[in-house]
N, C-alpha and C. Protein backbone atom coordinates (compact mmCIF):
# COMPACT_ATOMS: atom_id res chain seq x y z
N UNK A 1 111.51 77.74 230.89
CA UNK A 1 112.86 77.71 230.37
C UNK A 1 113.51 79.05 230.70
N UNK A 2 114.64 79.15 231.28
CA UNK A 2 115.37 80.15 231.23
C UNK A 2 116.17 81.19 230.39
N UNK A 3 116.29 82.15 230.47
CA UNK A 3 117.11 82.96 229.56
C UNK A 3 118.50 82.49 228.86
N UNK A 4 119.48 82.11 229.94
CA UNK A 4 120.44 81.60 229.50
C UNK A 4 120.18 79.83 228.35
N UNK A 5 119.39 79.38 228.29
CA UNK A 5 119.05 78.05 227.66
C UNK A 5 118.70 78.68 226.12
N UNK A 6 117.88 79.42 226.06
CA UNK A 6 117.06 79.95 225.13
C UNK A 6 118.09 81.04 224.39
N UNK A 7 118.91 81.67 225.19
CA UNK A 7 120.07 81.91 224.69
C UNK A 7 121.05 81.10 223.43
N UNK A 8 121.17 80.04 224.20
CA UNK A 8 122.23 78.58 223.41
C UNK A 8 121.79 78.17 222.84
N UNK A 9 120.25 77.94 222.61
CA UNK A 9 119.56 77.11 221.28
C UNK A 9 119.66 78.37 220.44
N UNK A 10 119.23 79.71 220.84
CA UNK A 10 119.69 80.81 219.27
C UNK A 10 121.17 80.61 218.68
N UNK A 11 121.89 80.12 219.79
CA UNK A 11 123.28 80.37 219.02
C UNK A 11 123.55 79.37 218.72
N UNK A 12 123.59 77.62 218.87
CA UNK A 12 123.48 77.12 218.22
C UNK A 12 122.73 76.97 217.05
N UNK A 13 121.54 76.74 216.76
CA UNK A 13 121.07 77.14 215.53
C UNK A 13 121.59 78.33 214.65
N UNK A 14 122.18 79.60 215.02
CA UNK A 14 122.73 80.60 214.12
C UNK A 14 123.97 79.83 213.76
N UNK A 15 124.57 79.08 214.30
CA UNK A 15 126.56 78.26 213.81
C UNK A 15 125.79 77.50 212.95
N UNK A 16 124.74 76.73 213.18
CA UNK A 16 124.18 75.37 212.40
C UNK A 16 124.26 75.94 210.50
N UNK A 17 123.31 77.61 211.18
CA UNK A 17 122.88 77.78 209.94
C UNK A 17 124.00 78.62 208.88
N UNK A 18 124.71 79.06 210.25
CA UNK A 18 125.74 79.64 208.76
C UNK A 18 127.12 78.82 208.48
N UNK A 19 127.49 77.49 209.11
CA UNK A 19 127.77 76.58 208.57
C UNK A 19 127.33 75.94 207.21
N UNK A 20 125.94 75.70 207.26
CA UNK A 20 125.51 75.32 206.17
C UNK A 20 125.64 76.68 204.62
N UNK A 21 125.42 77.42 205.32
CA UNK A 21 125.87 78.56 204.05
C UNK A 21 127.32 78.65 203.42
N UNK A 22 128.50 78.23 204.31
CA UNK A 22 129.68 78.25 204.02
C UNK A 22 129.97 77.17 203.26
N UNK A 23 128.88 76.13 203.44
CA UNK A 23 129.11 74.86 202.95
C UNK A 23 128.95 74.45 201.74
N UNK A 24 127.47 75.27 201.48
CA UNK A 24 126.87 75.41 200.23
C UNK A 24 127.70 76.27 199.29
N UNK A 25 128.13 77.36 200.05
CA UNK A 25 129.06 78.33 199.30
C UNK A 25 130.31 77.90 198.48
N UNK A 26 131.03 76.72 199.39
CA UNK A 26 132.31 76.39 198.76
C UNK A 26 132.07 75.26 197.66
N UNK A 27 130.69 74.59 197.75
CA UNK A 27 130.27 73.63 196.88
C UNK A 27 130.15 74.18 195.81
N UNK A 28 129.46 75.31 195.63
CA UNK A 28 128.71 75.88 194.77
C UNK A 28 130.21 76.62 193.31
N UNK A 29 131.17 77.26 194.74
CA UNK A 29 132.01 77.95 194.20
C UNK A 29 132.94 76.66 193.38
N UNK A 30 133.11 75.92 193.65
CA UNK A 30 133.99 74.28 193.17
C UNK A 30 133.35 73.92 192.45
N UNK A 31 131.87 74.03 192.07
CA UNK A 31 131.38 73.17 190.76
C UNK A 31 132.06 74.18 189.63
N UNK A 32 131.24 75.57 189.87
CA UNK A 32 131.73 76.71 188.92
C UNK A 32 132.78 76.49 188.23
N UNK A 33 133.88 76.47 189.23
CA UNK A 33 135.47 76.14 188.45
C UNK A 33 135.65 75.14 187.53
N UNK A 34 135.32 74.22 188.01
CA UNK A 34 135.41 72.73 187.28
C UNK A 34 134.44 73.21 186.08
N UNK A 35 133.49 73.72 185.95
CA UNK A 35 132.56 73.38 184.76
C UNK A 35 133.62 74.25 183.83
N UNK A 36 134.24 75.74 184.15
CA UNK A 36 134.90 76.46 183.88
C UNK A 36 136.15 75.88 183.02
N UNK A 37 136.53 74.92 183.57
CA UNK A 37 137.53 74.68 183.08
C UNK A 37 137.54 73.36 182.19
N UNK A 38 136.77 72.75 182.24
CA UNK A 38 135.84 71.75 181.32
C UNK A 38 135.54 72.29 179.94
N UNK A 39 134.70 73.35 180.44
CA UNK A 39 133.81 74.49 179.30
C UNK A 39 135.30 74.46 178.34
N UNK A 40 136.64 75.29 179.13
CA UNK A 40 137.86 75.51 178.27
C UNK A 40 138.22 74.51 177.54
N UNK A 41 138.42 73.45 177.84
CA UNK A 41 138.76 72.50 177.31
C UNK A 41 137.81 72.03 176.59
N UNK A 42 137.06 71.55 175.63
CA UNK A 42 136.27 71.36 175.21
C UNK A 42 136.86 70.89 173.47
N UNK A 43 136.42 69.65 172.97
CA UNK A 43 136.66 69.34 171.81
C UNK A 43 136.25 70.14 170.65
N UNK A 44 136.33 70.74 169.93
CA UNK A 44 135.86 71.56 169.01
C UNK A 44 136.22 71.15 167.23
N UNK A 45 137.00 69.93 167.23
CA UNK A 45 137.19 69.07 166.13
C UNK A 45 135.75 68.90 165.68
N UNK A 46 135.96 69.40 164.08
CA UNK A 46 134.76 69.29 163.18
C UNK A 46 133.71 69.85 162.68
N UNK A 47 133.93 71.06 163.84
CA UNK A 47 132.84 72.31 164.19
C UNK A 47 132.66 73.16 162.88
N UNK A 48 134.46 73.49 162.25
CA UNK A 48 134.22 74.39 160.95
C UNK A 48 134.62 75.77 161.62
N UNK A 49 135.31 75.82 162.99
CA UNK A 49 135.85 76.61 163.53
C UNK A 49 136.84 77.17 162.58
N UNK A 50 137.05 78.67 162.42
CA UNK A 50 138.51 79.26 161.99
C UNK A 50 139.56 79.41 162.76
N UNK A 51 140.86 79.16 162.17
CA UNK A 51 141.97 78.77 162.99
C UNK A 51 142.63 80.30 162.34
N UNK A 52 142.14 81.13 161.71
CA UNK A 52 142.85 82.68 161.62
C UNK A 52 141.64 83.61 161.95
N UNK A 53 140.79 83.15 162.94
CA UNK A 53 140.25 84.37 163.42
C UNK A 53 139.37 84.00 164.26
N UNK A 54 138.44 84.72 164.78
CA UNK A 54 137.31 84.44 165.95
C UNK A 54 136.14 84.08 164.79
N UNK A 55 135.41 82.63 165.43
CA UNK A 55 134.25 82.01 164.71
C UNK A 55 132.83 82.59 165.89
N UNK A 56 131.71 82.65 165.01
CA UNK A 56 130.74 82.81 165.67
C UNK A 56 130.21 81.45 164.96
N UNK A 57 129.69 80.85 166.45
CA UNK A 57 128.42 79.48 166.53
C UNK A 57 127.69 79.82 167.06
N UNK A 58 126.31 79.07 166.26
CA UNK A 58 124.89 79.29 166.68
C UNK A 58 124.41 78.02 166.22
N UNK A 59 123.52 77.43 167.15
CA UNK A 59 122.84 76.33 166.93
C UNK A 59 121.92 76.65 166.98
N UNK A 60 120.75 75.90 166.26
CA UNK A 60 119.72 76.36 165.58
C UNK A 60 119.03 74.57 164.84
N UNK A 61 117.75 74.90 164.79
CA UNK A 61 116.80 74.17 164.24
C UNK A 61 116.06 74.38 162.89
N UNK A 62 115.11 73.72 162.46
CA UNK A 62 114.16 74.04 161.18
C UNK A 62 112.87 74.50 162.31
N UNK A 63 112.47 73.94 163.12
CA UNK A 63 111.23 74.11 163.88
C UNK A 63 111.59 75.34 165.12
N UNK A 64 113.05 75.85 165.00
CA UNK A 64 112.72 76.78 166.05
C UNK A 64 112.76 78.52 165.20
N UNK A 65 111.99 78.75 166.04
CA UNK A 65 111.67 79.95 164.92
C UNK A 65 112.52 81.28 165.25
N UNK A 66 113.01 81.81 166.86
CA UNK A 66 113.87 82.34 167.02
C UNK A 66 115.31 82.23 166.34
N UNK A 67 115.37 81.21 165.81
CA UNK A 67 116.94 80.87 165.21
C UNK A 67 116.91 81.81 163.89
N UNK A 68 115.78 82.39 163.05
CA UNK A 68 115.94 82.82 162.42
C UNK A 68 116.56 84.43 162.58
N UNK A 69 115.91 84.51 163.58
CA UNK A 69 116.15 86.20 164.38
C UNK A 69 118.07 86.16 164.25
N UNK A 70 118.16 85.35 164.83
CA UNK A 70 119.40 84.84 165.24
C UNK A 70 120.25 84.54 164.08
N UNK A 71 120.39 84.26 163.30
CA UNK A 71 120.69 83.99 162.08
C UNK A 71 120.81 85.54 161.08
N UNK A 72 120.21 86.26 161.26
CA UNK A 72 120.02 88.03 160.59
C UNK A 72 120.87 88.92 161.61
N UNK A 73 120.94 88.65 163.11
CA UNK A 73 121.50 89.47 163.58
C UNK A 73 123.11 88.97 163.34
N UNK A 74 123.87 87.14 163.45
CA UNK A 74 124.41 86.96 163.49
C UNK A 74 125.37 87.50 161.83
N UNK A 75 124.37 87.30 160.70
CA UNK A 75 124.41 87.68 159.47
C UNK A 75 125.32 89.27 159.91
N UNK A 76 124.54 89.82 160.30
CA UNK A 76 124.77 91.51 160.24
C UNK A 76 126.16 91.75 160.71
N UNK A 77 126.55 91.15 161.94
CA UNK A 77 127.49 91.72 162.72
C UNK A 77 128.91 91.17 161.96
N UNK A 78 128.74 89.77 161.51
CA UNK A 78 129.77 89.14 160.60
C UNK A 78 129.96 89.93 159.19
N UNK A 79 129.01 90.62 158.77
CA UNK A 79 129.10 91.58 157.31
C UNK A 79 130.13 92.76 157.91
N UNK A 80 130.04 93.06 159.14
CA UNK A 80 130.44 94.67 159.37
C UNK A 80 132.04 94.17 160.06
N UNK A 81 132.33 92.99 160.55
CA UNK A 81 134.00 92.51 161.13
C UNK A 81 134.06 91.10 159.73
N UNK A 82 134.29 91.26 158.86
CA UNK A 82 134.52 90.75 157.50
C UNK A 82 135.70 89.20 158.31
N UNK A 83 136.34 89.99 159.39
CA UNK A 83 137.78 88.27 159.88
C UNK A 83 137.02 87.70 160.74
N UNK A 84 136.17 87.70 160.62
CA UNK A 84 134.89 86.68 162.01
C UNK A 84 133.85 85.43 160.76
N UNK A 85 134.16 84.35 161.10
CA UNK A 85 134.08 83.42 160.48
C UNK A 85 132.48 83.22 161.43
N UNK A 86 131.42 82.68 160.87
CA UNK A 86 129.96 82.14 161.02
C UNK A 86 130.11 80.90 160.53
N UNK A 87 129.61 79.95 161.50
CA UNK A 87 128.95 78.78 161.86
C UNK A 87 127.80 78.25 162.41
N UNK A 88 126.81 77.75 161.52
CA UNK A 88 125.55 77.20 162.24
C UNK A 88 125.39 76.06 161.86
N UNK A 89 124.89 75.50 162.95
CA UNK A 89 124.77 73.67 163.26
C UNK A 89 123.21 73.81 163.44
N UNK A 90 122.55 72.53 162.58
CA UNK A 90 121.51 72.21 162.87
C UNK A 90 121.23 71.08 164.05
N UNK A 91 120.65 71.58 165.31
CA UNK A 91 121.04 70.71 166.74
C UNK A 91 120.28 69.06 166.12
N UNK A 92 119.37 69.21 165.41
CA UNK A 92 118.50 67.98 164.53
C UNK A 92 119.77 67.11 164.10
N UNK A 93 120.78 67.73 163.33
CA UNK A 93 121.17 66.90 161.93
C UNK A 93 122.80 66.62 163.22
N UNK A 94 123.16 67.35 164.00
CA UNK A 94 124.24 67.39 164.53
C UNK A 94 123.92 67.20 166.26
N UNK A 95 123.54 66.13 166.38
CA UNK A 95 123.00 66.19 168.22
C UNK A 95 124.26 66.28 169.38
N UNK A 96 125.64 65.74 168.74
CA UNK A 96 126.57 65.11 168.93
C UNK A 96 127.33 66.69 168.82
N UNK A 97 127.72 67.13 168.55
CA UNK A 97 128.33 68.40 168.71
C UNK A 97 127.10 69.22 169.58
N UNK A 98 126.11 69.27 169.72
CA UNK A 98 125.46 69.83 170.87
C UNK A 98 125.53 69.55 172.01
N UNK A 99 126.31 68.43 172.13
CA UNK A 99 126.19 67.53 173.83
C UNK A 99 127.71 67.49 173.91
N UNK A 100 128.49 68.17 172.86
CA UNK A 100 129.70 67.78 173.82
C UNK A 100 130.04 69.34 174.03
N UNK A 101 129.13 70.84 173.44
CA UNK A 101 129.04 71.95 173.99
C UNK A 101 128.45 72.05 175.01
N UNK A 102 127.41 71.22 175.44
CA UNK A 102 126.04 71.25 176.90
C UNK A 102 125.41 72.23 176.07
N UNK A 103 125.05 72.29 174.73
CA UNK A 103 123.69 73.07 174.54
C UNK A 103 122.89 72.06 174.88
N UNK A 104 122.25 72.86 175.67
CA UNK A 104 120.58 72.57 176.42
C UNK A 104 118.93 73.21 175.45
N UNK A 105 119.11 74.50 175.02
CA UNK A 105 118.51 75.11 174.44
C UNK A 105 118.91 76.17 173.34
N UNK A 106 117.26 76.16 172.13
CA UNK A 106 117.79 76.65 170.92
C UNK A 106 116.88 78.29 171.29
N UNK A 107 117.67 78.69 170.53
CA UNK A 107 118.84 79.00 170.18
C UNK A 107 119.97 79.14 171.09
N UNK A 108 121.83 78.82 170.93
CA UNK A 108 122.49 78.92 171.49
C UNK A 108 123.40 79.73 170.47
N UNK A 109 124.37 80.62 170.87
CA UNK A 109 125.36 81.31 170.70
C UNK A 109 126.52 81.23 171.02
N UNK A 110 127.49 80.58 170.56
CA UNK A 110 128.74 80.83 171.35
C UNK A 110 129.99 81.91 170.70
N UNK A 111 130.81 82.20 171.14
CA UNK A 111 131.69 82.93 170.37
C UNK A 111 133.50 82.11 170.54
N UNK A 112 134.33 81.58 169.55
CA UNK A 112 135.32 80.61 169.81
C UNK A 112 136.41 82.05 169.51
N UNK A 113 137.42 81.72 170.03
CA UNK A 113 138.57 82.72 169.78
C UNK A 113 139.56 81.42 168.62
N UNK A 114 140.26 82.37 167.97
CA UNK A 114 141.04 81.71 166.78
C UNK A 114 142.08 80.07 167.36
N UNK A 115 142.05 80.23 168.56
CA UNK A 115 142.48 79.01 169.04
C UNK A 115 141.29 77.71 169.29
N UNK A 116 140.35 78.17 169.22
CA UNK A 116 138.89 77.47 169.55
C UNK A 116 138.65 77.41 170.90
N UNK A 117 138.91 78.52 171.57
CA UNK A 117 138.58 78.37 173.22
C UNK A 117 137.00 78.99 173.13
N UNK A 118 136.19 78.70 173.52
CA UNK A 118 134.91 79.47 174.01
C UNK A 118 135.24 81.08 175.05
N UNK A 119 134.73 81.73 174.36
CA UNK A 119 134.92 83.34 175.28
C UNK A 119 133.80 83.54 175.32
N UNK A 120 132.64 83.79 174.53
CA UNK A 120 131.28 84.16 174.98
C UNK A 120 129.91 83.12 174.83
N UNK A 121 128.74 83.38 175.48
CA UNK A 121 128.07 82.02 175.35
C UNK A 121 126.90 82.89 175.27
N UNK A 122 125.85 82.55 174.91
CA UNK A 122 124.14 82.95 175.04
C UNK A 122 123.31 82.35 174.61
N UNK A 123 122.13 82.53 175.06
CA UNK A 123 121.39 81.50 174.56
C UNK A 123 119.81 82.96 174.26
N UNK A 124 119.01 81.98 173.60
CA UNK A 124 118.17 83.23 172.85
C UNK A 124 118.30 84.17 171.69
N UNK A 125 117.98 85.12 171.56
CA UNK A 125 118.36 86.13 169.97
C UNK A 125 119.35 86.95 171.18
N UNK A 126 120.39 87.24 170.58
CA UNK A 126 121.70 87.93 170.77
C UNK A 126 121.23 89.27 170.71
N UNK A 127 121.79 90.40 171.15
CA UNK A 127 122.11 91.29 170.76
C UNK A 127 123.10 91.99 170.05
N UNK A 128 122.94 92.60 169.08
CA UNK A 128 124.54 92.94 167.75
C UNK A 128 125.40 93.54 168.80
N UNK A 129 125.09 94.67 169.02
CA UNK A 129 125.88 95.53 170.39
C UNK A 129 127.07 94.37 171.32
N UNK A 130 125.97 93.06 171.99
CA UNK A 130 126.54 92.69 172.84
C UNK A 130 127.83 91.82 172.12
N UNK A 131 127.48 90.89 170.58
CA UNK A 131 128.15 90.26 170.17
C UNK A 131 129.68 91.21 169.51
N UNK A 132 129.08 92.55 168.68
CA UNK A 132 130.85 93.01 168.51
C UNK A 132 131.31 93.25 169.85
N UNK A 133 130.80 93.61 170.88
CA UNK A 133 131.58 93.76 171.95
C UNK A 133 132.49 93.11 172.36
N UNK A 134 132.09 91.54 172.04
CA UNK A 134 132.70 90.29 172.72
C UNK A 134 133.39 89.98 171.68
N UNK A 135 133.26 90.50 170.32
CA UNK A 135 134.18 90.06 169.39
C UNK A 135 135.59 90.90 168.91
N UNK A 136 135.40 92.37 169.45
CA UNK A 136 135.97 93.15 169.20
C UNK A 136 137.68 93.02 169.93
N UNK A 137 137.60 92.23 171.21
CA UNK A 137 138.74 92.11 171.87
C UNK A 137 139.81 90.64 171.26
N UNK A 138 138.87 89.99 170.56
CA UNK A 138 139.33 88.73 169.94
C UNK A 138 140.23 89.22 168.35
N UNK A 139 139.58 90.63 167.82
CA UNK A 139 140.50 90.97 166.59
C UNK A 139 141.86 91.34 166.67
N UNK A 140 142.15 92.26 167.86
CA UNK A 140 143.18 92.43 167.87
C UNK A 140 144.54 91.12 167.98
C-alpha cells in the first residue's frame, strides 16, 4: 500500500471520529437543557413549600441512616437563617412527590426559592457551609 492511500484512511477515520464527537456533543448538550428546563418547571403543589421565603427539602427514609446526618445539619443551618422554612418527606410514605422531583437516591436535598423554583440540589449529607451559601443569595 502506498503512502498517499494510508494517508486517506488516517484522514478519513480522523473526520469519522470527530464527527462523532460533535455529535455526541450537541446530543449531550440538548438533553442538559431540556432536563434544565423541565427541572424549572416542576410541580411543587403539596410539598409544604414557603411562599415568603426559601424552603429547604430533604427526602429521607426510616431505614436510611444518613438521613439522620442530614436532618441535624439541615436542623442547624435553618436555626441560624430563622426565614428558611424545612421540609422533609418520607420517600416510603410520599413515593409520588419523589418521582415527580427524579429523586433517585436517599438522601436528597433540594433548595426551592420563595417562588418554588429549585436553585440547589444534592444528594448525600450536605455540607452547612455549602447549604447557607446557596441560601444566602435567596434572602435577599
Amino acid at each position: 500500500m502506498n503512502t498517499s492511500a494510508g494517508l486517506t484512511i488516517v484522514i478519513v477515520i480522523a473526520v469519522l471520529a470527530l464527527g462523532y464527537l460533535v455529535g455526541r456533543l450537541i446530543t449531550l448538550r440538548s438533553g442538559m437543557l431540556r432536563d434544565a428546563a423541565k427541572a424549572a418547571n416542576v410541580d411543587t403543589t403539596g410539598l409544604g413549600l414557603s411562599d415568603t421565603g426559601p424552603t429547604v427539602l430533604h427526602f429521607s427514609a426510616t431505614w436510611c441512616g444518613p438521613c439522620a446526618a442530614v436532618r441535624r445539619v439541615v436542623d442547624t443551618v435553618c436555626a441560624e437563617l430563622p426565614s428558611v422554612a424545612h421540609v422533609e418527606i418520607d420517600m416510603d410514605d410520599n413515593p409520588e412527590a419523589a418521582r415527580r422531583l427524579s429523586v433517585l437516591s436517599l438522601p436528597t436535598t433540594i433548595i426551592f426559592d420563595r417562588d418554588g423554583h429549585p436553585r440547589y440540589r444534592t444528594t448525600g449529607v450536605p455540607n452547612a457551609g455549602d447549604l447557607r451559601s446557596a441560601l444566602e443569595p435567596l434572602l435577599a
